[in-house]
Protein backbone atom coordinates (compact mmCIF):
# COMPACT_ATOMS: atom_id res chain seq x y z
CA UNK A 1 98.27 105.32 83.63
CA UNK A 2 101.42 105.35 85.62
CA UNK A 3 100.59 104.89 89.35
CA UNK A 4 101.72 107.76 91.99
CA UNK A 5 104.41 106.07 93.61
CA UNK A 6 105.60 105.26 89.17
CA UNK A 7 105.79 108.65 88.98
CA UNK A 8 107.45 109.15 91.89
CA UNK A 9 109.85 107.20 91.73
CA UNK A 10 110.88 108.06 88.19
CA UNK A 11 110.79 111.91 89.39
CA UNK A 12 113.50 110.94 91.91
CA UNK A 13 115.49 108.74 89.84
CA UNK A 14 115.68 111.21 86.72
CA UNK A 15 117.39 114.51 86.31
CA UNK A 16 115.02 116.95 87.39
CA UNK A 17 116.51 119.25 89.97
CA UNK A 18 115.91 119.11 93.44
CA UNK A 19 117.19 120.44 97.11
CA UNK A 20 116.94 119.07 100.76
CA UNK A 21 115.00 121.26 102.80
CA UNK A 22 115.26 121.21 106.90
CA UNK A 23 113.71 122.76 109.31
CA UNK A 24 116.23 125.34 111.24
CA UNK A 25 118.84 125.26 108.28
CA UNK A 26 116.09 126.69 104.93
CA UNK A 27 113.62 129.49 104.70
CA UNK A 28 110.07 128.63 104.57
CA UNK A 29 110.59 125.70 107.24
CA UNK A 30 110.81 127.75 110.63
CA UNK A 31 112.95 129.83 112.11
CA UNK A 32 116.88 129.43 110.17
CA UNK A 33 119.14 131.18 108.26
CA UNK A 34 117.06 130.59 104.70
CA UNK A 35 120.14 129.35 103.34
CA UNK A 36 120.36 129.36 99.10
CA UNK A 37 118.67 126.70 98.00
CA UNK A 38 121.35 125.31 95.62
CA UNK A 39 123.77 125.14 98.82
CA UNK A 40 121.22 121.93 99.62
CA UNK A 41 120.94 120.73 96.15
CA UNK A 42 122.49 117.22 96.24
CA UNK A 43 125.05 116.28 93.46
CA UNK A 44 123.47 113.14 93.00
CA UNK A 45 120.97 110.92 94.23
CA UNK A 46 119.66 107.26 93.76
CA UNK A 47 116.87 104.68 95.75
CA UNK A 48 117.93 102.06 97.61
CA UNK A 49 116.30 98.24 98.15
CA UNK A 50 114.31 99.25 100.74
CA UNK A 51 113.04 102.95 99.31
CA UNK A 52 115.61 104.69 100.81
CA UNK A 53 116.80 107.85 99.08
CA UNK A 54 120.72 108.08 99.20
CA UNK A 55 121.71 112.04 98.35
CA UNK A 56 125.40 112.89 97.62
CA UNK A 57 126.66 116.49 99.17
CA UNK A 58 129.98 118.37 99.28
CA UNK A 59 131.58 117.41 102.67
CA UNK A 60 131.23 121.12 104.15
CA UNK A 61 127.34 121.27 102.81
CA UNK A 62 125.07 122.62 105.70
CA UNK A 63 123.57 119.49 105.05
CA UNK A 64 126.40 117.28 105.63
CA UNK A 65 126.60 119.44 108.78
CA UNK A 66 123.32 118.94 110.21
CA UNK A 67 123.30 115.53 109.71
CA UNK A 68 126.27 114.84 111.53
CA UNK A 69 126.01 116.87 114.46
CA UNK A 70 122.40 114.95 114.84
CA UNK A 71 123.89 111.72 115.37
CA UNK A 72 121.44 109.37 116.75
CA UNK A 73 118.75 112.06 117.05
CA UNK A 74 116.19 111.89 114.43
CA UNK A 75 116.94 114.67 112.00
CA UNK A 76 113.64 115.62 110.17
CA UNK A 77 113.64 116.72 106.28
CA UNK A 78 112.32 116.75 102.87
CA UNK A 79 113.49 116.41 99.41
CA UNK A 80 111.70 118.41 96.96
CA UNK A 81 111.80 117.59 93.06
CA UNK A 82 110.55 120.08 90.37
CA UNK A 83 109.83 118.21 87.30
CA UNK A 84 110.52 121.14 84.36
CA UNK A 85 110.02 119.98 80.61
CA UNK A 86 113.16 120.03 78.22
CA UNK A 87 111.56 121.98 75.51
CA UNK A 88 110.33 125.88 76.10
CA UNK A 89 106.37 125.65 76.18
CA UNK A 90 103.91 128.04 78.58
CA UNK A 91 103.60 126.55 81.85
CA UNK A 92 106.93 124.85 81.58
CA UNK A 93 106.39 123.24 85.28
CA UNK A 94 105.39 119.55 84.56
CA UNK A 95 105.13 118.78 88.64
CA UNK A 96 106.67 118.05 92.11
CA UNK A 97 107.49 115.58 94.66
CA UNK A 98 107.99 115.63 97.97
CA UNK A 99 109.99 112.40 100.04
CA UNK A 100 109.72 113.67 103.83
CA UNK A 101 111.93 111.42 106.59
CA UNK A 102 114.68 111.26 108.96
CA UNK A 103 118.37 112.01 107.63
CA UNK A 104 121.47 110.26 108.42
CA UNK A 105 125.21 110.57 107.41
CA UNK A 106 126.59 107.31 105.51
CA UNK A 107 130.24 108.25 106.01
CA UNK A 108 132.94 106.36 104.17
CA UNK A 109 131.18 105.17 101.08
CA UNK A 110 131.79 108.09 98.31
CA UNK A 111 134.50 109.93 96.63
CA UNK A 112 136.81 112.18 99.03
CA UNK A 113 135.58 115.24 99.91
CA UNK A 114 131.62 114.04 99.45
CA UNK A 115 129.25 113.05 101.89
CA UNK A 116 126.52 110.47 101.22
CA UNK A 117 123.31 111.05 103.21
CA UNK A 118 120.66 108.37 103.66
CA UNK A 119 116.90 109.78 103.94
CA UNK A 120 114.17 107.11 105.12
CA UNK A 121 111.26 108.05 103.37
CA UNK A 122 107.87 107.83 105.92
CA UNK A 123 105.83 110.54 103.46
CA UNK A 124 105.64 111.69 99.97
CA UNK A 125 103.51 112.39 97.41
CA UNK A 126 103.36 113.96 93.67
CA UNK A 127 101.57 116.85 91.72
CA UNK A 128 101.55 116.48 88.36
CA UNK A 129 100.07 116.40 84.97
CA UNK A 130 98.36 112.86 86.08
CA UNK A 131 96.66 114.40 89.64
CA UNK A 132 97.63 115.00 92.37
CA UNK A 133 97.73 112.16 95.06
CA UNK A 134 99.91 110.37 97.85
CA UNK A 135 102.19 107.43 98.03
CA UNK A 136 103.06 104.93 100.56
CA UNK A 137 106.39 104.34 101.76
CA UNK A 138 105.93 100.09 100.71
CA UNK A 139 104.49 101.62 97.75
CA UNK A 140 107.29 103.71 96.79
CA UNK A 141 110.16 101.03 97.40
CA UNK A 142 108.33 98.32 95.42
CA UNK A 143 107.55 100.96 92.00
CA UNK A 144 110.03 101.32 89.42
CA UNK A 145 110.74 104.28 87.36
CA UNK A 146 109.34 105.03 83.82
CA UNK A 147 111.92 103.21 81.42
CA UNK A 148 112.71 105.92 79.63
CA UNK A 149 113.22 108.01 82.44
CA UNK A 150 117.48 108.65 81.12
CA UNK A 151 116.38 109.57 77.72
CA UNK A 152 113.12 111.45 78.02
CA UNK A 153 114.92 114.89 77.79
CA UNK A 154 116.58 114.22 74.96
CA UNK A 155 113.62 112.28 72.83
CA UNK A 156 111.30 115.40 73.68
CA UNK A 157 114.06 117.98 72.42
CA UNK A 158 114.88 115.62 69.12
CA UNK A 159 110.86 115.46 68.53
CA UNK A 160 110.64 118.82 69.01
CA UNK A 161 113.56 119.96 67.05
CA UNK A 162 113.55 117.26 63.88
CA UNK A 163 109.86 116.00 63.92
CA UNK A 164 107.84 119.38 64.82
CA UNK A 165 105.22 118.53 61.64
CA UNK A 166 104.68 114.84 62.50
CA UNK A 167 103.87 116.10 66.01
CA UNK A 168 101.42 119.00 65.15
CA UNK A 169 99.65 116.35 62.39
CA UNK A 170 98.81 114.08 65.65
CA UNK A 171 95.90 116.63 66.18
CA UNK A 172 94.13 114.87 63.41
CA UNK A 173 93.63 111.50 65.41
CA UNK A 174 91.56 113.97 67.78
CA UNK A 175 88.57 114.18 65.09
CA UNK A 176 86.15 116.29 66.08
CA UNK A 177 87.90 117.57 69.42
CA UNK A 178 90.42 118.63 67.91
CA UNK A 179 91.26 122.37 69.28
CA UNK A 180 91.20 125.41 67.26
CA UNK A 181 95.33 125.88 69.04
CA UNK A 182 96.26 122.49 67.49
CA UNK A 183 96.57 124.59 63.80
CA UNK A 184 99.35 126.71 64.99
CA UNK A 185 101.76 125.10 67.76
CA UNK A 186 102.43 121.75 68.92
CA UNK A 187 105.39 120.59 71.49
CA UNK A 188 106.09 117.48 73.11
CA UNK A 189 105.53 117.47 76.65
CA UNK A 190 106.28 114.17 78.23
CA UNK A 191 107.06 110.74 77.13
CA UNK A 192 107.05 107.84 78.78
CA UNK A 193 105.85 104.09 78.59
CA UNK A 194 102.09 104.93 78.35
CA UNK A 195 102.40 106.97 75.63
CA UNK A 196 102.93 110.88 74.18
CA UNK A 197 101.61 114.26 75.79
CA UNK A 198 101.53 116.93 73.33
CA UNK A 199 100.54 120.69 74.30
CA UNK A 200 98.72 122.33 71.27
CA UNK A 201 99.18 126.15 72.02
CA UNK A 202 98.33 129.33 69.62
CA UNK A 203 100.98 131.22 67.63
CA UNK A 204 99.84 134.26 69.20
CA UNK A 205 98.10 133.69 72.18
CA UNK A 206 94.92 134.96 70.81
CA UNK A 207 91.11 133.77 71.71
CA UNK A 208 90.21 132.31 75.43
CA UNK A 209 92.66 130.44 78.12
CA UNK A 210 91.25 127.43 76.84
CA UNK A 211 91.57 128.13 73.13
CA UNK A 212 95.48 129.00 73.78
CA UNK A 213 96.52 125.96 75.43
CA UNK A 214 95.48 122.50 74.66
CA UNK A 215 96.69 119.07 76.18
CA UNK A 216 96.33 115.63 74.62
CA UNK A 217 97.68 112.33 75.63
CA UNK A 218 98.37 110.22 73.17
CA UNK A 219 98.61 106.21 74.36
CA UNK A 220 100.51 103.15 72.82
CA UNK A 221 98.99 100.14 71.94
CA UNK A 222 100.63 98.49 74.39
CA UNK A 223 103.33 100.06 76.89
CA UNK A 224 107.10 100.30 75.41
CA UNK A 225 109.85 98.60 77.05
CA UNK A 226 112.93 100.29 75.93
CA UNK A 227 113.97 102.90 72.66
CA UNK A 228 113.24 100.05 70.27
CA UNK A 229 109.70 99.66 70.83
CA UNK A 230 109.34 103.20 71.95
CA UNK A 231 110.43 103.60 68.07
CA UNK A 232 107.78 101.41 66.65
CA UNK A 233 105.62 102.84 69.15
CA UNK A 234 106.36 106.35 67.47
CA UNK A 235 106.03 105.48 63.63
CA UNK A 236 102.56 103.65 64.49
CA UNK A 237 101.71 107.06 65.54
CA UNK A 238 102.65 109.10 63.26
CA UNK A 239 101.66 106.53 59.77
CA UNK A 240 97.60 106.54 61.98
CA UNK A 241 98.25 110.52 61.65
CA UNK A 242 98.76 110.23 57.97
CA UNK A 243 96.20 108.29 57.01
């Protein structure tokens, strides 16, 4: 499996939305002005060598703001990711980070009229559909993210949308635990190097909790590199389905 600082890394280095949260400026984080949260959504974001998270804002963002007028104080915050899968299934949440640090501005280095702001990461950890656990900053700046991090949303949607039988027929690897859900509804959950997660769900939502919703992992032979073996990956799946 993907270790916790993997997955956190490819959580902060994919698409997922997220918004900078500090204390006096957001709701939830002590006394402030609980400010929108999309007015501290960053525009973009990336990881530097050293684990550094580098977060693009509008130049008047209350972010931009608070940074600046900290200056050489230490400006605490935290970047919160929510991780929701591309394709409509119940429980649609897939997970969260959190990257807590100190903020600075990096004036000078983007577009005019944005702000680049540099958060050192000293905390963060990830809830997800792997656990729940921590990750250390060394950790974090040494991981790299899941290689198919840029086209995960749209494999899931094009599985979901052109390959909906092949999916639902995975259920017969399972033998005998396969779950009574896995007749009606399948969906793709996540992809990613490891392998497939597929939720098997009712039509209906009839019988127990656990009749209604069903997930299963399903693991390459080996871990894929890029779409070419994630390809050959995928038909070895589906012919063992088949047979």
């Amino acid at each position: 499996m993907p270790s916790a600082a993997e997955r956190t890394r490819t959580l902060v280095q994919s698409t997922c939305s997220a918004v900078l949260l500090i204390p006096g400026l957001t709701g939830g984080t002590g006394a402030g002005t609980g400010l929108p949260a999309e007015l501290l959504a960053p525009e973009a974001r990336s990881v530097g060598p050293d684990g550094e998270v580098f977060l693009v804002f509008p130049a008047d963002s209350p972010a931009v703001r608070a940074a600046t007028h900290a200056q050489d104080d230490e400006l605490a915050a935290v970047l919160e990711i929510t991780d929701v899968a591309p394709v409509s299934v119940p429980n649609r949440i897939r997970g969260r980070a959190w990257l807590s640090g100190w903020l600075t501005s990096v004036p000078g280095v983007t577009e005019p009229g944005r702000m680049m702001l540099r958060l050192e990461v000293g905390e963060s950890s990830v809830d997800d559909l792997w656990g729940a656990e921590s990750v250390e900053p060394d950790d974090f700046a040494r991981a790299h993210p899941d290689p198919l991090v840029e086209h995960e949303a749209e494999l899931l949607q094009h599985l979901h949308s052109s390959h909906g039988e092949q999916v639902r027929a995975l259920s017969s690897l399972l033998g005998e635990r396969r779950p009574r859900c896995a007749r009606d509804r399948a969906v793709p959950l996540s992809l990613g190097r490891y392998g497939l997660r597929v939720r098997f769900t009712t039509a209906h939502g009839e019988g127990t909790a656990a009749d209604r919703s069903f997930d299963v992992r399903f693991e390459f032979p080996e871990p894929v590199r890029d779409i070419t073996s994630l390809r050959q990956a995928m038909h070895a799946l589906f012919d063992a389905a088949e047979e």
